[in-house]
N, C-alpha and C. Protein backbone atom coordinates (compact mmCIF):
# COMPACT_ATOMS: atom_id res chain seq x y z
N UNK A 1 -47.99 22.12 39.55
CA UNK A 1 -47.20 20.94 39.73
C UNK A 1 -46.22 20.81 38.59
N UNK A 2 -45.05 20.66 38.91
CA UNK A 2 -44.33 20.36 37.88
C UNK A 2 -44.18 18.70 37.25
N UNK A 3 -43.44 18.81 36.53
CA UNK A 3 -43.11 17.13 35.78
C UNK A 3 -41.84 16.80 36.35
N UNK A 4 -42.21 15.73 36.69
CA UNK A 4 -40.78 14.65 37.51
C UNK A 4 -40.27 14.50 35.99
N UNK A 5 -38.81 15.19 35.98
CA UNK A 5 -37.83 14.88 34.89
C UNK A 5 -36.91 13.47 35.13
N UNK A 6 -36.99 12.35 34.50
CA UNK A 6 -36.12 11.07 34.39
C UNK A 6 -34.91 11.44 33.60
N UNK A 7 -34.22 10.92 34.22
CA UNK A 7 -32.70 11.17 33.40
C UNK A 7 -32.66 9.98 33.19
N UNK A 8 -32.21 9.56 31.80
CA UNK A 8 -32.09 7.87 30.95
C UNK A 8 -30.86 7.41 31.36
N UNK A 9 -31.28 6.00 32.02
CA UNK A 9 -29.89 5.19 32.42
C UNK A 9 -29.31 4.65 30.91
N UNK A 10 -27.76 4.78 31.93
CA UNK A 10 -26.61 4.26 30.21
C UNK A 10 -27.21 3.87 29.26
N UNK A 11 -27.75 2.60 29.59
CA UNK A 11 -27.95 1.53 28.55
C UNK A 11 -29.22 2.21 27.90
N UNK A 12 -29.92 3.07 28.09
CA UNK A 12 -30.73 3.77 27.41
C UNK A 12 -30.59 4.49 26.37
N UNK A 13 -29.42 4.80 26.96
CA UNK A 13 -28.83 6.38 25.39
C UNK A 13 -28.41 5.25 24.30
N UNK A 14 -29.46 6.33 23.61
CA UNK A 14 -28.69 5.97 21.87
C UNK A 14 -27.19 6.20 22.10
N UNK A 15 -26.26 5.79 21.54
CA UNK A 15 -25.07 6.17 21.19
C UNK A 15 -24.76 6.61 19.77
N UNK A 16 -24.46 7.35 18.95
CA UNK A 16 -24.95 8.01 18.14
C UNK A 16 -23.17 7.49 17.73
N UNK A 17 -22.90 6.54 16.39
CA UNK A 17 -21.64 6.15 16.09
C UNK A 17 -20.84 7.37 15.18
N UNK A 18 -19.68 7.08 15.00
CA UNK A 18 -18.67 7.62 14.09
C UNK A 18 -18.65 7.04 12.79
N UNK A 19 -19.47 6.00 12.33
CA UNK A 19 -18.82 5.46 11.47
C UNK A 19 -19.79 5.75 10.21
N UNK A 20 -21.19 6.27 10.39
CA UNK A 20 -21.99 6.93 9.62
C UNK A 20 -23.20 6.25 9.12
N UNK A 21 -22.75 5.16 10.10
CA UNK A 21 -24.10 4.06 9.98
C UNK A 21 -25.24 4.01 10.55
N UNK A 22 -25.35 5.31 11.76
CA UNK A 22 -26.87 5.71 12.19
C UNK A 22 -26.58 4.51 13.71
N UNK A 23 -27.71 3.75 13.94
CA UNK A 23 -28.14 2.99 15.29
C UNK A 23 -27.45 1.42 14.72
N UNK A 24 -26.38 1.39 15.49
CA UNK A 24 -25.98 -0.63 15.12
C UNK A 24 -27.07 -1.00 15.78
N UNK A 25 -27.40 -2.18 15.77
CA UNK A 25 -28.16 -2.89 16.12
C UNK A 25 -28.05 -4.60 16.03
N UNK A 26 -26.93 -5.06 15.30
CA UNK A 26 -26.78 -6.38 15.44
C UNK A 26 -25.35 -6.85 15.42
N UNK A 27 -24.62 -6.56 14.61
CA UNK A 27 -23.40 -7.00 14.76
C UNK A 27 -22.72 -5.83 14.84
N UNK A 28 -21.93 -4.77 15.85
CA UNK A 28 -21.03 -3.53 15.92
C UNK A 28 -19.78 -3.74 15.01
N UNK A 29 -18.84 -5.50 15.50
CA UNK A 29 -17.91 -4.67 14.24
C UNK A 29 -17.97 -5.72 13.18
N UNK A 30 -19.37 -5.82 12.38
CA UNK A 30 -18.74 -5.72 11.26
C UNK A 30 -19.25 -4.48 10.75
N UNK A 31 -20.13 -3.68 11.17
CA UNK A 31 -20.56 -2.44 10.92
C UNK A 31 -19.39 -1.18 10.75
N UNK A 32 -18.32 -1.66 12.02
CA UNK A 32 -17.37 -0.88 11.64
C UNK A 32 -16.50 -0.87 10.64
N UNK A 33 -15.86 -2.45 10.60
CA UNK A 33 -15.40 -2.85 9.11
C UNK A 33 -15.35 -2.43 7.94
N UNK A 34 -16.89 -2.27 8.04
CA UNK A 34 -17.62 -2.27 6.46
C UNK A 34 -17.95 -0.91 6.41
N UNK A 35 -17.80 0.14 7.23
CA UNK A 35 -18.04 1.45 6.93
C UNK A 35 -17.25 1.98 6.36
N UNK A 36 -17.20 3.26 5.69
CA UNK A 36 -15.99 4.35 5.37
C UNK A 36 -14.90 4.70 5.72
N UNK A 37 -14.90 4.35 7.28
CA UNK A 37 -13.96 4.68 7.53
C UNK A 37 -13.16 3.53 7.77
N UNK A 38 -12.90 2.59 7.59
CA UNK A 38 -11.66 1.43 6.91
C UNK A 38 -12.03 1.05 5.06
N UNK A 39 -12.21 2.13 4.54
CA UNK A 39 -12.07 2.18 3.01
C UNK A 39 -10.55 2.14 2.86
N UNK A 40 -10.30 1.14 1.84
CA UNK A 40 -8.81 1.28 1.13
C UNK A 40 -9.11 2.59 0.23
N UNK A 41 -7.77 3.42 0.60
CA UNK A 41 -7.33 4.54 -0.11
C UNK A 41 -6.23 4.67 -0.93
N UNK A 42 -6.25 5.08 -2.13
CA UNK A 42 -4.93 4.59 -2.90
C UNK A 42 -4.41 6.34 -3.04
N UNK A 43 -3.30 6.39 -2.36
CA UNK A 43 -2.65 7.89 -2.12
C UNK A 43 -1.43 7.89 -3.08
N UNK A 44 -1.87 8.89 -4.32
CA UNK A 44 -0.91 8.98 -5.40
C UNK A 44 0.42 10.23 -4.60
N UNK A 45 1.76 9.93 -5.17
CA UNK A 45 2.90 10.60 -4.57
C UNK A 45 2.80 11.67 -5.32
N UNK A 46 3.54 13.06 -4.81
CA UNK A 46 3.15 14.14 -5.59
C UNK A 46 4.40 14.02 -5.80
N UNK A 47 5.85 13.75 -5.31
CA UNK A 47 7.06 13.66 -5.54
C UNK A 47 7.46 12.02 -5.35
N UNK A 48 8.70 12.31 -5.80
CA UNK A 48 9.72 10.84 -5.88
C UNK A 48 8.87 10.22 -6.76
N UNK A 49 9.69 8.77 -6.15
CA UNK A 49 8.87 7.80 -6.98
C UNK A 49 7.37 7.08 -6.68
N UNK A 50 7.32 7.15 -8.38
CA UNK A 50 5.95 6.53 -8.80
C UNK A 50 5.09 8.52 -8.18
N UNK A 51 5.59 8.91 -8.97
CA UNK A 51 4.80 10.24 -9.14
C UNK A 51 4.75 10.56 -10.46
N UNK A 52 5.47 10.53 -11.53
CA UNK A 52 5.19 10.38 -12.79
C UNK A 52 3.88 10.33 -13.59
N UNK A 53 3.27 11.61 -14.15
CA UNK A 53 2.25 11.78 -14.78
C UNK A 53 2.67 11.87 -16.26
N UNK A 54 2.18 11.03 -17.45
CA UNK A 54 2.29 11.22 -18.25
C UNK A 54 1.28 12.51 -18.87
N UNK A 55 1.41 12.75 -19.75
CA UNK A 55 0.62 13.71 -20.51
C UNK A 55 -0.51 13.61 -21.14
N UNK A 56 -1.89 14.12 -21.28
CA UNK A 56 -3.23 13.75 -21.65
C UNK A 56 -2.98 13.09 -23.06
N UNK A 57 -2.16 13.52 -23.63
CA UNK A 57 -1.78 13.31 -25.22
C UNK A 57 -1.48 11.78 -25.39
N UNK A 58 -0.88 11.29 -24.34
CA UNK A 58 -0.21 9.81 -24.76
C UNK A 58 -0.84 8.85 -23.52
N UNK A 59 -1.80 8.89 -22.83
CA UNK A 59 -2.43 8.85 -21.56
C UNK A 59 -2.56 7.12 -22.31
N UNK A 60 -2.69 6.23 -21.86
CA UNK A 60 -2.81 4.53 -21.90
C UNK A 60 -2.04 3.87 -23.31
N UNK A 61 -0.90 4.53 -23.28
CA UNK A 61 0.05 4.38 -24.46
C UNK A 61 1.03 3.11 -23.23
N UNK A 62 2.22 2.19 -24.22
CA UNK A 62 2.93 1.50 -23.48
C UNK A 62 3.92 2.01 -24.10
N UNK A 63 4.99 2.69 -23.56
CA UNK A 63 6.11 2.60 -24.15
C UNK A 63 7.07 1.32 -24.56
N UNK A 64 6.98 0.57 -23.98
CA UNK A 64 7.83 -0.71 -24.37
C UNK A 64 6.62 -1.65 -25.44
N UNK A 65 5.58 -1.17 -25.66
CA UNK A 65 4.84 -1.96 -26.80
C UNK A 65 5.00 -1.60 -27.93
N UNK A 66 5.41 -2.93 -28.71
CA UNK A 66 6.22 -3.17 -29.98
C UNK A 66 5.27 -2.89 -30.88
N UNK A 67 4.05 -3.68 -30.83
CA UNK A 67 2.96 -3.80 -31.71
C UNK A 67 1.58 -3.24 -31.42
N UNK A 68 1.04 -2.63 -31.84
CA UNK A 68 -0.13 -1.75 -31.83
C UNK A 68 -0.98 -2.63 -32.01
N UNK A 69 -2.53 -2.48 -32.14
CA UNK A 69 -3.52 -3.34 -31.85
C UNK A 69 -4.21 -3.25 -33.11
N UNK A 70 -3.94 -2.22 -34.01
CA UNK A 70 -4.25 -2.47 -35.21
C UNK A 70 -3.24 -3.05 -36.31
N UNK A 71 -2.43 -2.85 -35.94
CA UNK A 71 -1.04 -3.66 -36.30
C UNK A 71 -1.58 -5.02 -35.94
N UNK A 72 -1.71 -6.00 -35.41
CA UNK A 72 -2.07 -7.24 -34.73
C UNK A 72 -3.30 -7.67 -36.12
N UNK A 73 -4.54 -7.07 -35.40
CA UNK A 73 -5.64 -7.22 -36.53
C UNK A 73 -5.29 -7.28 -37.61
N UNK A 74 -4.50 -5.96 -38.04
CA UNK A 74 -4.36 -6.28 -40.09
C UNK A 74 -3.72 -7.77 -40.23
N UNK A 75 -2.53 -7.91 -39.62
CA UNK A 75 -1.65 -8.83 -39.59
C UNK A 75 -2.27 -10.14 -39.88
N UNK A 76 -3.46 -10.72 -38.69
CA UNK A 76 -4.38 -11.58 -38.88
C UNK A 76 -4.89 -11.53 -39.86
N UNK A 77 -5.96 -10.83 -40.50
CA UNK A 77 -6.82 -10.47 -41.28
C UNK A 77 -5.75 -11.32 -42.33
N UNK A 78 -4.80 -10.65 -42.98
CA UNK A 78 -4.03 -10.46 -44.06
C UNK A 78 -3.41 -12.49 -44.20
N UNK A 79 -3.36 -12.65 -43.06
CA UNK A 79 -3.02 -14.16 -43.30
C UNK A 79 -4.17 -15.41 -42.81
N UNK A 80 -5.77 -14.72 -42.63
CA UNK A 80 -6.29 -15.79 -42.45
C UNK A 80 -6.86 -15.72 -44.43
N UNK A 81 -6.65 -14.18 -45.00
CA UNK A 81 -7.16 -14.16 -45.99
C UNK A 81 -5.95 -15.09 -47.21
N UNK A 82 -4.74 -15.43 -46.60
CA UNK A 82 -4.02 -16.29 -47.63
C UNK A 82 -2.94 -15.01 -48.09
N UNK A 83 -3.16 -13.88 -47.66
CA UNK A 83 -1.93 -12.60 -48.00
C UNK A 83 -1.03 -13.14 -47.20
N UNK A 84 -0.35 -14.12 -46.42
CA UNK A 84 1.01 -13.86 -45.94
C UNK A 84 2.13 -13.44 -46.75
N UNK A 85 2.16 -14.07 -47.53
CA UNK A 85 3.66 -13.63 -48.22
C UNK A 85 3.81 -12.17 -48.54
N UNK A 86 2.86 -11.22 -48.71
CA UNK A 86 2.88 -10.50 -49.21
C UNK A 86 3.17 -9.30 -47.88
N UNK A 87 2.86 -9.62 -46.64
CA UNK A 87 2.87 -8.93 -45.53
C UNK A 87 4.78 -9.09 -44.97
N UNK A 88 4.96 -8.72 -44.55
CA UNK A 88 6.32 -8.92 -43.84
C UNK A 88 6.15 -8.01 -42.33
């Protein structure tokens, strides 16, 4: 005797998602939402603008900053200690 084979109606099949989240089971989209695949991607230009790589050497430097951060500190230091005049 063989075995009576059932073939699973629709609503039976797992549906097996894209989005890498395994079996939804309660809310579908915020599951989709919140998956990988609507991650913000920040896509650096290899040309034109805003492609500009500075060099490891000067890497979180400001060019338009006047005053350095140890510059600032001494500065303080020097006039909470009563040296102003002597600083310029």
């Amino acid at each position: 005797m063989a075995k009576n084979k059932s073939n699973p109606q629709p609503n039976e099949l797992v549906q097996d998602t894209e989005f890498g989240r395994g079996e939804i089971k309660d809310n579908a989209l915020k599951a989709v939402v919140t998956s990988q695949l609507f991650r913000t991607r920040v896509v650096k230009a290899k040309k034109g603008k805003g492609s500009f790589n500075r060099k490891a050497k000067h890497r979180g430097k400001e060019p338009y900053s006047k005053f350095s951060l140890m510059w600032i500190l001494n500065r303080a230091f020097f006039l909470s200690e009563g040296y102003g005049d002597a600083v310029s």
